[in-house]
N, C-alpha and C. Protein backbone atom coordinates (compact mmCIF):
# COMPACT_ATOMS: atom_id res chain seq x y z
N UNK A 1 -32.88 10.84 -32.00
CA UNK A 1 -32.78 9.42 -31.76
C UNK A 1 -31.98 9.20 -30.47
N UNK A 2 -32.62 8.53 -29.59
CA UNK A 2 -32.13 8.14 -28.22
C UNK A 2 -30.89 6.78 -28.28
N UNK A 3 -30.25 6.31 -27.62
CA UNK A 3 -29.31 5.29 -27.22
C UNK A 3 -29.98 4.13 -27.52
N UNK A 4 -31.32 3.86 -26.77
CA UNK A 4 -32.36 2.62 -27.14
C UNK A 4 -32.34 2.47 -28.37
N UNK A 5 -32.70 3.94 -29.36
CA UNK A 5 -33.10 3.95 -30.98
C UNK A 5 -31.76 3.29 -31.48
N UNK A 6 -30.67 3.67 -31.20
CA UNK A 6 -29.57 3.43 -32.17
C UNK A 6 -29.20 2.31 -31.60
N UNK A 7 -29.53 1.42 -30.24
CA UNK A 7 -29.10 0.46 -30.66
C UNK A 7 -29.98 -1.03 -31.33
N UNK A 8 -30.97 -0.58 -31.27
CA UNK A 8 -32.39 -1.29 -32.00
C UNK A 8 -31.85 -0.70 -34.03
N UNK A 9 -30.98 -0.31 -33.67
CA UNK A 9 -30.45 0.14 -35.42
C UNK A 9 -29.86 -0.61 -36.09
N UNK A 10 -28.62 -0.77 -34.73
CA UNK A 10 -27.57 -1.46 -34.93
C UNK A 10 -28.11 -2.88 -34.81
N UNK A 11 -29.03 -3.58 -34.15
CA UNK A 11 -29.64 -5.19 -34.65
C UNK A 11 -30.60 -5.05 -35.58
N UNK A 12 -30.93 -4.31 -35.92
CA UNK A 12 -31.42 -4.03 -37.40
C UNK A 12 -30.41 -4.33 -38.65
N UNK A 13 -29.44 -3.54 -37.98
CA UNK A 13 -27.97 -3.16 -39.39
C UNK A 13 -27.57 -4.74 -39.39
N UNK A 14 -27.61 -5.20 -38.30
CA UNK A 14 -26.54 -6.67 -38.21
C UNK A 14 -27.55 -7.81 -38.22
N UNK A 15 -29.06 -7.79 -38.59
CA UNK A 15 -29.60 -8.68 -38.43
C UNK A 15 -29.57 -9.59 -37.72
N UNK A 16 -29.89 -9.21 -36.26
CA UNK A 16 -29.70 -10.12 -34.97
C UNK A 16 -31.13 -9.81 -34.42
N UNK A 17 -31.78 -10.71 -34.03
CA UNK A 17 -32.94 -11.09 -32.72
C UNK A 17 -32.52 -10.31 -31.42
N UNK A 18 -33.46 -9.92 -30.77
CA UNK A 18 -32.71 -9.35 -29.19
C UNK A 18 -31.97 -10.30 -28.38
N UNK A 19 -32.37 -11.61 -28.80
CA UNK A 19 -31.63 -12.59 -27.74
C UNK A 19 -30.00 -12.98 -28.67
N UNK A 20 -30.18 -12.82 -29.87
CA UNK A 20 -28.54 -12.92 -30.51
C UNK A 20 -28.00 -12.00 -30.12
N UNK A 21 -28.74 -10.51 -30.51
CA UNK A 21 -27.74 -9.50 -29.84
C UNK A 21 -27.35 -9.64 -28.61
N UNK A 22 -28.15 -10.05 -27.78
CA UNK A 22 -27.67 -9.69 -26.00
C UNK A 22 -26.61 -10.82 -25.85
N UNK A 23 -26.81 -11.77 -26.54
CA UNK A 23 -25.90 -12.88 -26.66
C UNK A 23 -24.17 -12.62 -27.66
N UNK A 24 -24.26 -12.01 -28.51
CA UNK A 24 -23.37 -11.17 -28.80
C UNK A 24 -22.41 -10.60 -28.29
N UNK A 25 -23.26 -9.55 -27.25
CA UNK A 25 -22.25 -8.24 -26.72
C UNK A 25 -22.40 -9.08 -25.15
N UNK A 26 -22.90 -10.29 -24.56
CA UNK A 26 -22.31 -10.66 -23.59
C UNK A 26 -23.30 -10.26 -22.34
N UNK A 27 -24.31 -9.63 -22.14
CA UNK A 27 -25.69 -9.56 -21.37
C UNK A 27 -26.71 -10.26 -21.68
N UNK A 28 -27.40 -10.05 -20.61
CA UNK A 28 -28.92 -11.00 -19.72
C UNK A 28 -29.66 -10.44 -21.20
N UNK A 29 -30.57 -11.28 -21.94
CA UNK A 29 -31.65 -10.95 -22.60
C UNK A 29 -32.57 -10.24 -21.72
N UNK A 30 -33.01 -10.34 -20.89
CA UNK A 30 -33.64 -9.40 -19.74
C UNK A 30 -32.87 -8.29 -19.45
N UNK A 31 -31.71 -8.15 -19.45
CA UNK A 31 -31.62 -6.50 -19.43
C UNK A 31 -31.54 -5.96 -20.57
N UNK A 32 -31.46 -6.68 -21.91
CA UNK A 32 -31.59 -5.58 -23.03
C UNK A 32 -33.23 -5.56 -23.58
N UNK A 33 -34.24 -6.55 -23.00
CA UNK A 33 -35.49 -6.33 -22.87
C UNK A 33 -35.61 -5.17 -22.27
N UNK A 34 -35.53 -5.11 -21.04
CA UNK A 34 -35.48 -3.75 -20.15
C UNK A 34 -34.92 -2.67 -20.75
N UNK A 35 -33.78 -2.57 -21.75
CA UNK A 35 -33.79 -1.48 -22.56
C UNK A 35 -34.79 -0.88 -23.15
N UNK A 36 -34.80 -2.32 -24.27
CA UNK A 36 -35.61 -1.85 -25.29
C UNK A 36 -37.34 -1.74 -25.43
N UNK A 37 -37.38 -1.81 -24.05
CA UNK A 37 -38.93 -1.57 -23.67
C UNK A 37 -38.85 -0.14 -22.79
N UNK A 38 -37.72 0.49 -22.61
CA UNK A 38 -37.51 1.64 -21.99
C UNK A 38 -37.80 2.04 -20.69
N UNK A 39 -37.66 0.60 -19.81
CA UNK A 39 -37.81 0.46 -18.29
C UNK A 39 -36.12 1.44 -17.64
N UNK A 40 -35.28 0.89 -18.64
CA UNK A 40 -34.20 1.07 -18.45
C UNK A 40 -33.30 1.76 -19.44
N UNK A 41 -32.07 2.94 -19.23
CA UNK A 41 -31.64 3.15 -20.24
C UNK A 41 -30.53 2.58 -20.23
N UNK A 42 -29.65 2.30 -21.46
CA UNK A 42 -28.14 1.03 -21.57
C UNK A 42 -27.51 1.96 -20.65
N UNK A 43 -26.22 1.32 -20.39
CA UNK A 43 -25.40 1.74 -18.95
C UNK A 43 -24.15 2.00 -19.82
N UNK A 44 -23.01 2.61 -19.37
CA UNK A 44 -22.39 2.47 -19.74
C UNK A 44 -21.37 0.96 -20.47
N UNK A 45 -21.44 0.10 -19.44
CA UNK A 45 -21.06 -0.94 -19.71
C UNK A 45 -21.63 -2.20 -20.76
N UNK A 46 -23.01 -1.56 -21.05
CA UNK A 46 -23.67 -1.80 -22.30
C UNK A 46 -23.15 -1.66 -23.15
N UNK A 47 -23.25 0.00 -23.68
CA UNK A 47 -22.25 0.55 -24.56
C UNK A 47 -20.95 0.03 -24.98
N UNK A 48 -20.30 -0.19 -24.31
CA UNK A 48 -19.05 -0.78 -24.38
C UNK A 48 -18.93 -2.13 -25.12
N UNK A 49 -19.66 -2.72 -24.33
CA UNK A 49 -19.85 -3.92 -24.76
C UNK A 49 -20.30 -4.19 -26.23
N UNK A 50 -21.54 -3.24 -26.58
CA UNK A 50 -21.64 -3.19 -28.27
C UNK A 50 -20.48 -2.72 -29.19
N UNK A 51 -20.19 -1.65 -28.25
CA UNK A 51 -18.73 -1.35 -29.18
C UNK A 51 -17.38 -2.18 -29.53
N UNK A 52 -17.47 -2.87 -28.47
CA UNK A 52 -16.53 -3.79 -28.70
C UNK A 52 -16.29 -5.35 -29.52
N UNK A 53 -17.65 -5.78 -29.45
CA UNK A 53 -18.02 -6.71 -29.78
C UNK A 53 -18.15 -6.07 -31.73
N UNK A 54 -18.66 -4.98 -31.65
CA UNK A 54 -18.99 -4.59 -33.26
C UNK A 54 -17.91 -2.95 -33.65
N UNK A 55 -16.47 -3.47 -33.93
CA UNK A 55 -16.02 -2.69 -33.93
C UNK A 55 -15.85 -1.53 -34.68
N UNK A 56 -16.61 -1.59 -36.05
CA UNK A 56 -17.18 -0.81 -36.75
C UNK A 56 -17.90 0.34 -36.75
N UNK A 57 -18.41 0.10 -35.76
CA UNK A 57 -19.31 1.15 -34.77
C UNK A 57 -18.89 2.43 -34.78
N UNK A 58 -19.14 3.66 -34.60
CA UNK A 58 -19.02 4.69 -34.56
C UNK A 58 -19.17 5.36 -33.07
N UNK A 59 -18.34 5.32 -32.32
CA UNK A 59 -18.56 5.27 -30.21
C UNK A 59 -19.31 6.80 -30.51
N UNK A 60 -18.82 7.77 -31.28
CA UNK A 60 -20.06 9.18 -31.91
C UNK A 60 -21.12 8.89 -31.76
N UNK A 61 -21.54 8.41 -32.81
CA UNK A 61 -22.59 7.84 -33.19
C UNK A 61 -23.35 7.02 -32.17
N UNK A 62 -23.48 6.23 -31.54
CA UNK A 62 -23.66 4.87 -30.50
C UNK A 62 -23.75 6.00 -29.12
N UNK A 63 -22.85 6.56 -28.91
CA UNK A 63 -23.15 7.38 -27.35
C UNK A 63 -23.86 8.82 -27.58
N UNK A 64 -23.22 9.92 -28.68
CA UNK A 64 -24.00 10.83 -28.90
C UNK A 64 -25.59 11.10 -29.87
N UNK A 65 -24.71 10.10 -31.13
CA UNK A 65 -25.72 10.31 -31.65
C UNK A 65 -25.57 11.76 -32.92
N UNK A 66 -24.02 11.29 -33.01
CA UNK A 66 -23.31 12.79 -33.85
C UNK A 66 -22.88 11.24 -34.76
N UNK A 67 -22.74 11.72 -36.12
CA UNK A 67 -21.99 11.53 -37.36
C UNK A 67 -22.78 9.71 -37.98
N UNK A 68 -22.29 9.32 -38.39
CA UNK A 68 -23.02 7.87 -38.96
C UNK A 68 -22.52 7.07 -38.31
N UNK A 69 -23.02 5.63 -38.85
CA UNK A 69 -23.49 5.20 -37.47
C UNK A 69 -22.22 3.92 -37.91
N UNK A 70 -21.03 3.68 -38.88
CA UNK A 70 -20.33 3.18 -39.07
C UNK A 70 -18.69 4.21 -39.39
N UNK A 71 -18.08 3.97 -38.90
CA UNK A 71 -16.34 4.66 -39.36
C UNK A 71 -16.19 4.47 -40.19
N UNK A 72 -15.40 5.62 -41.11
CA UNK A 72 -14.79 5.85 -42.28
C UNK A 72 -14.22 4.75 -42.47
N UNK A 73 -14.61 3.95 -44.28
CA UNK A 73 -14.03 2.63 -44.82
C UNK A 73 -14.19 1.56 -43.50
N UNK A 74 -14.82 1.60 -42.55
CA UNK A 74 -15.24 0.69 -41.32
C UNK A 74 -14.22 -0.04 -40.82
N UNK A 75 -13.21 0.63 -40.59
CA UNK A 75 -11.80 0.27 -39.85
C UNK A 75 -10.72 1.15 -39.46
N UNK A 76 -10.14 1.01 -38.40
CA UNK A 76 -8.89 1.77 -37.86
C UNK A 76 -9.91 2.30 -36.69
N UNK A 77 -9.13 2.98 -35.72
CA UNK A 77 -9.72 3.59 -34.54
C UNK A 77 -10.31 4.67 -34.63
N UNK A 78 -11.83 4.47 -33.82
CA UNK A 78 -12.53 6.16 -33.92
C UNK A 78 -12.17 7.04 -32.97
N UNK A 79 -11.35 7.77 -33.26
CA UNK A 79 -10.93 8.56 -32.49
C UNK A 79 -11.66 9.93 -32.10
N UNK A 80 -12.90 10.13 -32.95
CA UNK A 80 -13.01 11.68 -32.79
C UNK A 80 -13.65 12.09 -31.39
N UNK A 81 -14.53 10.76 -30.74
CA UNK A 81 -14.92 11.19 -29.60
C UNK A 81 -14.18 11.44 -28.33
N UNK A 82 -12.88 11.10 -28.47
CA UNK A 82 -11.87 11.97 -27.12
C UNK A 82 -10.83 12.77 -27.82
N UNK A 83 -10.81 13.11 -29.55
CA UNK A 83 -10.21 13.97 -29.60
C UNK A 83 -8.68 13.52 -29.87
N UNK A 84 -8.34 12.07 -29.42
CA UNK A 84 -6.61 11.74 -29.83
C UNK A 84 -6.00 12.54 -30.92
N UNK A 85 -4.28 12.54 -30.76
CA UNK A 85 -3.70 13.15 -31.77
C UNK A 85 -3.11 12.18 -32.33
N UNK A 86 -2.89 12.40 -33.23
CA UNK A 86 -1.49 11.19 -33.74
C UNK A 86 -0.07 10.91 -33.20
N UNK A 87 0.54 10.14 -32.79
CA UNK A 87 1.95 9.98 -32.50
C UNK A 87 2.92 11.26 -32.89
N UNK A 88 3.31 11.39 -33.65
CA UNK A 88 3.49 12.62 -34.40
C UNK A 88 3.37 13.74 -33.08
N UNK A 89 2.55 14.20 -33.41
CA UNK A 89 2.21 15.33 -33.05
C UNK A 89 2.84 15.50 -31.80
N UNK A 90 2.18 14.24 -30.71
CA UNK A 90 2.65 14.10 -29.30
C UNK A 90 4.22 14.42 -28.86
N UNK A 91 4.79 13.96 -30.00
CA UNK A 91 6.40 13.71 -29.62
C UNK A 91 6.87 14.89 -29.92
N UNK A 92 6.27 16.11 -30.84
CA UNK A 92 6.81 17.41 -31.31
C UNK A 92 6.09 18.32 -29.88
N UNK A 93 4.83 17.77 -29.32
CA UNK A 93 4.18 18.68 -28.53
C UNK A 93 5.48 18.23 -27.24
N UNK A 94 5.70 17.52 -26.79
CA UNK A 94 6.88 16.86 -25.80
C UNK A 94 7.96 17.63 -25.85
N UNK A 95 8.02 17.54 -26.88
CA UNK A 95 10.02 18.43 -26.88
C UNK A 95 9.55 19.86 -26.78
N UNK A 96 8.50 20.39 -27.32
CA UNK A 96 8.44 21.61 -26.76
C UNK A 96 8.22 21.87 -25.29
N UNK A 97 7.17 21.38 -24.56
CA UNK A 97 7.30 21.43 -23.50
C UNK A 97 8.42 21.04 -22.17
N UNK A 98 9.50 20.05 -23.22
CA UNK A 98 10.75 20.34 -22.41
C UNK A 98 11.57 21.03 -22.63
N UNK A 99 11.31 21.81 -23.80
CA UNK A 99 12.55 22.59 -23.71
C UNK A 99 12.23 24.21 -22.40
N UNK A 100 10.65 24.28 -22.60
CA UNK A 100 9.93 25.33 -21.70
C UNK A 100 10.37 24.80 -19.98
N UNK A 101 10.83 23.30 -19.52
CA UNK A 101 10.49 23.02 -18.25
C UNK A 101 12.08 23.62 -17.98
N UNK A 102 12.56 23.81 -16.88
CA UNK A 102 13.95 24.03 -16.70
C UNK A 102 14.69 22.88 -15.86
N UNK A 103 15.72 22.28 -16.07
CA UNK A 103 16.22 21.54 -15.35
C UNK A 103 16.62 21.86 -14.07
N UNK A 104 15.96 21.02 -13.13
CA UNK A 104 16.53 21.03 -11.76
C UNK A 104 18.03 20.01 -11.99
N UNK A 105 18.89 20.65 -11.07
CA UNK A 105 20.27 20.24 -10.90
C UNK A 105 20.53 19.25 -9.19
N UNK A 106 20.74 18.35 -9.07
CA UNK A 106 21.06 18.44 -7.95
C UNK A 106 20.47 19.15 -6.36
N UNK A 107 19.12 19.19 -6.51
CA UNK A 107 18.49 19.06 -5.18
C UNK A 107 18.13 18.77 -4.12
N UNK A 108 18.44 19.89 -3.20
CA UNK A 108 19.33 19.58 -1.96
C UNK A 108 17.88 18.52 -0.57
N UNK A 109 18.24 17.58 -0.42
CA UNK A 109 17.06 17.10 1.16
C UNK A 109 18.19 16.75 2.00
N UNK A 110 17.70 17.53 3.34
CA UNK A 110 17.97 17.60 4.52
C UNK A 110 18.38 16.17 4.60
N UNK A 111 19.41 15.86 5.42
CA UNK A 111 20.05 14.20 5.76
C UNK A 111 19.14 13.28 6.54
N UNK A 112 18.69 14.54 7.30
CA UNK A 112 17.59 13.53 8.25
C UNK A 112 16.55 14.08 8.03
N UNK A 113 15.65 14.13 6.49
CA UNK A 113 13.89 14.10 6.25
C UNK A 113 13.82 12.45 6.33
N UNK A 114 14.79 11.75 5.67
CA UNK A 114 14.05 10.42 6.15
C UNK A 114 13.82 9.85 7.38
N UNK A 115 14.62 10.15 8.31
CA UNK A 115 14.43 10.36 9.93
C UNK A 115 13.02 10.48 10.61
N UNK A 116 12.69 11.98 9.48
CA UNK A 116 11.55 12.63 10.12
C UNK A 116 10.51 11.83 9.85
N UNK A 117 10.12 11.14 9.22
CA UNK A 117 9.06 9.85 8.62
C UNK A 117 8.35 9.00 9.53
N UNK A 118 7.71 8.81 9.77
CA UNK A 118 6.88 7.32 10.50
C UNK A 118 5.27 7.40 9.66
N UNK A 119 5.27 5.89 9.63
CA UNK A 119 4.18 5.84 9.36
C UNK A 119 3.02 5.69 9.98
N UNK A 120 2.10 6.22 9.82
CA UNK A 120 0.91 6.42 10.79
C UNK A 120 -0.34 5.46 10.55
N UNK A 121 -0.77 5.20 9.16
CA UNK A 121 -1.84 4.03 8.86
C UNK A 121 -1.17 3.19 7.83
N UNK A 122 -1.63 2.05 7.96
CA UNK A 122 -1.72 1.29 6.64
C UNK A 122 -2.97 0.38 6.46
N UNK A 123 -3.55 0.03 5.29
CA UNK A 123 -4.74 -0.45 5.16
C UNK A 123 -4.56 -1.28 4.15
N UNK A 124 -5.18 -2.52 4.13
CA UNK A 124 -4.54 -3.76 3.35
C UNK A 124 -6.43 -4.05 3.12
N UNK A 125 -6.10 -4.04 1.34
CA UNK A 125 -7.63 -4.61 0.85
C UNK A 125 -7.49 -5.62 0.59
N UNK A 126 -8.80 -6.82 0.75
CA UNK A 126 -8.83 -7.84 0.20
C UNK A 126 -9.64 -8.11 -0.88
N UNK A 127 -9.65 -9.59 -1.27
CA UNK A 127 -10.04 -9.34 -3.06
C UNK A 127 -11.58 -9.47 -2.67
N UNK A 128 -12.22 -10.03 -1.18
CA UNK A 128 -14.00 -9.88 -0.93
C UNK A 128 -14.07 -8.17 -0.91
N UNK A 129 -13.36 -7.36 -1.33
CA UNK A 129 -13.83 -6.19 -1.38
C UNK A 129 -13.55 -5.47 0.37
N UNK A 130 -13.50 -5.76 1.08
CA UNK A 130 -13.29 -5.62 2.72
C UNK A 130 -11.71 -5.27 2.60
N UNK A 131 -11.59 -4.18 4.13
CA UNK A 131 -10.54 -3.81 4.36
C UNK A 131 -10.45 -3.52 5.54
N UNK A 132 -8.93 -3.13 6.00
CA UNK A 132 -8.23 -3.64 7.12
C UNK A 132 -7.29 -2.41 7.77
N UNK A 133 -8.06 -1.37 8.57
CA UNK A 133 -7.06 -0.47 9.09
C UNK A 133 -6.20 -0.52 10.11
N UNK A 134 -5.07 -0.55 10.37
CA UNK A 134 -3.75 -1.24 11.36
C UNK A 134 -3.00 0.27 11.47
């Protein structure tokens, strides 16, 4: 089952029209036509957009196409597709790795590295996307 299939599943599962769904997750009825006629495949920002809008979702499931197509008891975060750890874990994995780093003490810079400095470009973006080398 392709991305198109599962998400023609998921307005199946939720009993939505293509124009509720696209209306839903916040896109052109014409581009999820263009999906689901297979001119086009969803984009990432598709994806997202279903996921977010239907948080139940399984991002597994919905992008790969691994495990069902709703999360365990259909709440709390799906974590399995990047793998997160729990809090926990992070803060025990932390202290080990500082106790492995060694403390630097008091490290020595030359009086005049800031001396040695000039700046050579600066480039200032604007919000039309355009920019400005000086």
């Amino acid at each position: 089952m392709n991305e198109r299939q599962r998400i023609e599943q998921v307005m199946t599962a939720e009993n939505l029209s293509a124009k509720q769904f696209a209306t839903e997750i916040g896109i052109q009825a014409g581009t999820l036509s263009n999906i689901m006629n297979g001119r086009n495949n969803p984009s990432l920002d598709v994806l997202q957009r279903v996921l977010n809008r239907f948080r139940t979702l399984s991002s597994d499931w919905l992008i790969l196409g691994v495990g069902s197509m709703y999360r365990p008891n259909g709440e709390g975060p799906d974590n399995t597709l990047f793998n997160i750890k729990p809090l926990e874990s992070l803060k025990k994995e932390d202290e080990t790795v500082a106790k492995q780093v060694p403390e630097i003490q008091n490290p020595v810079v030359p009086a005049n590295a800031a001396a040695q400095k000039t700046v050579e470009k600066v480039v200032i973006f604007y919000s039309d996307g355009t920019f400005e080398e000086r």
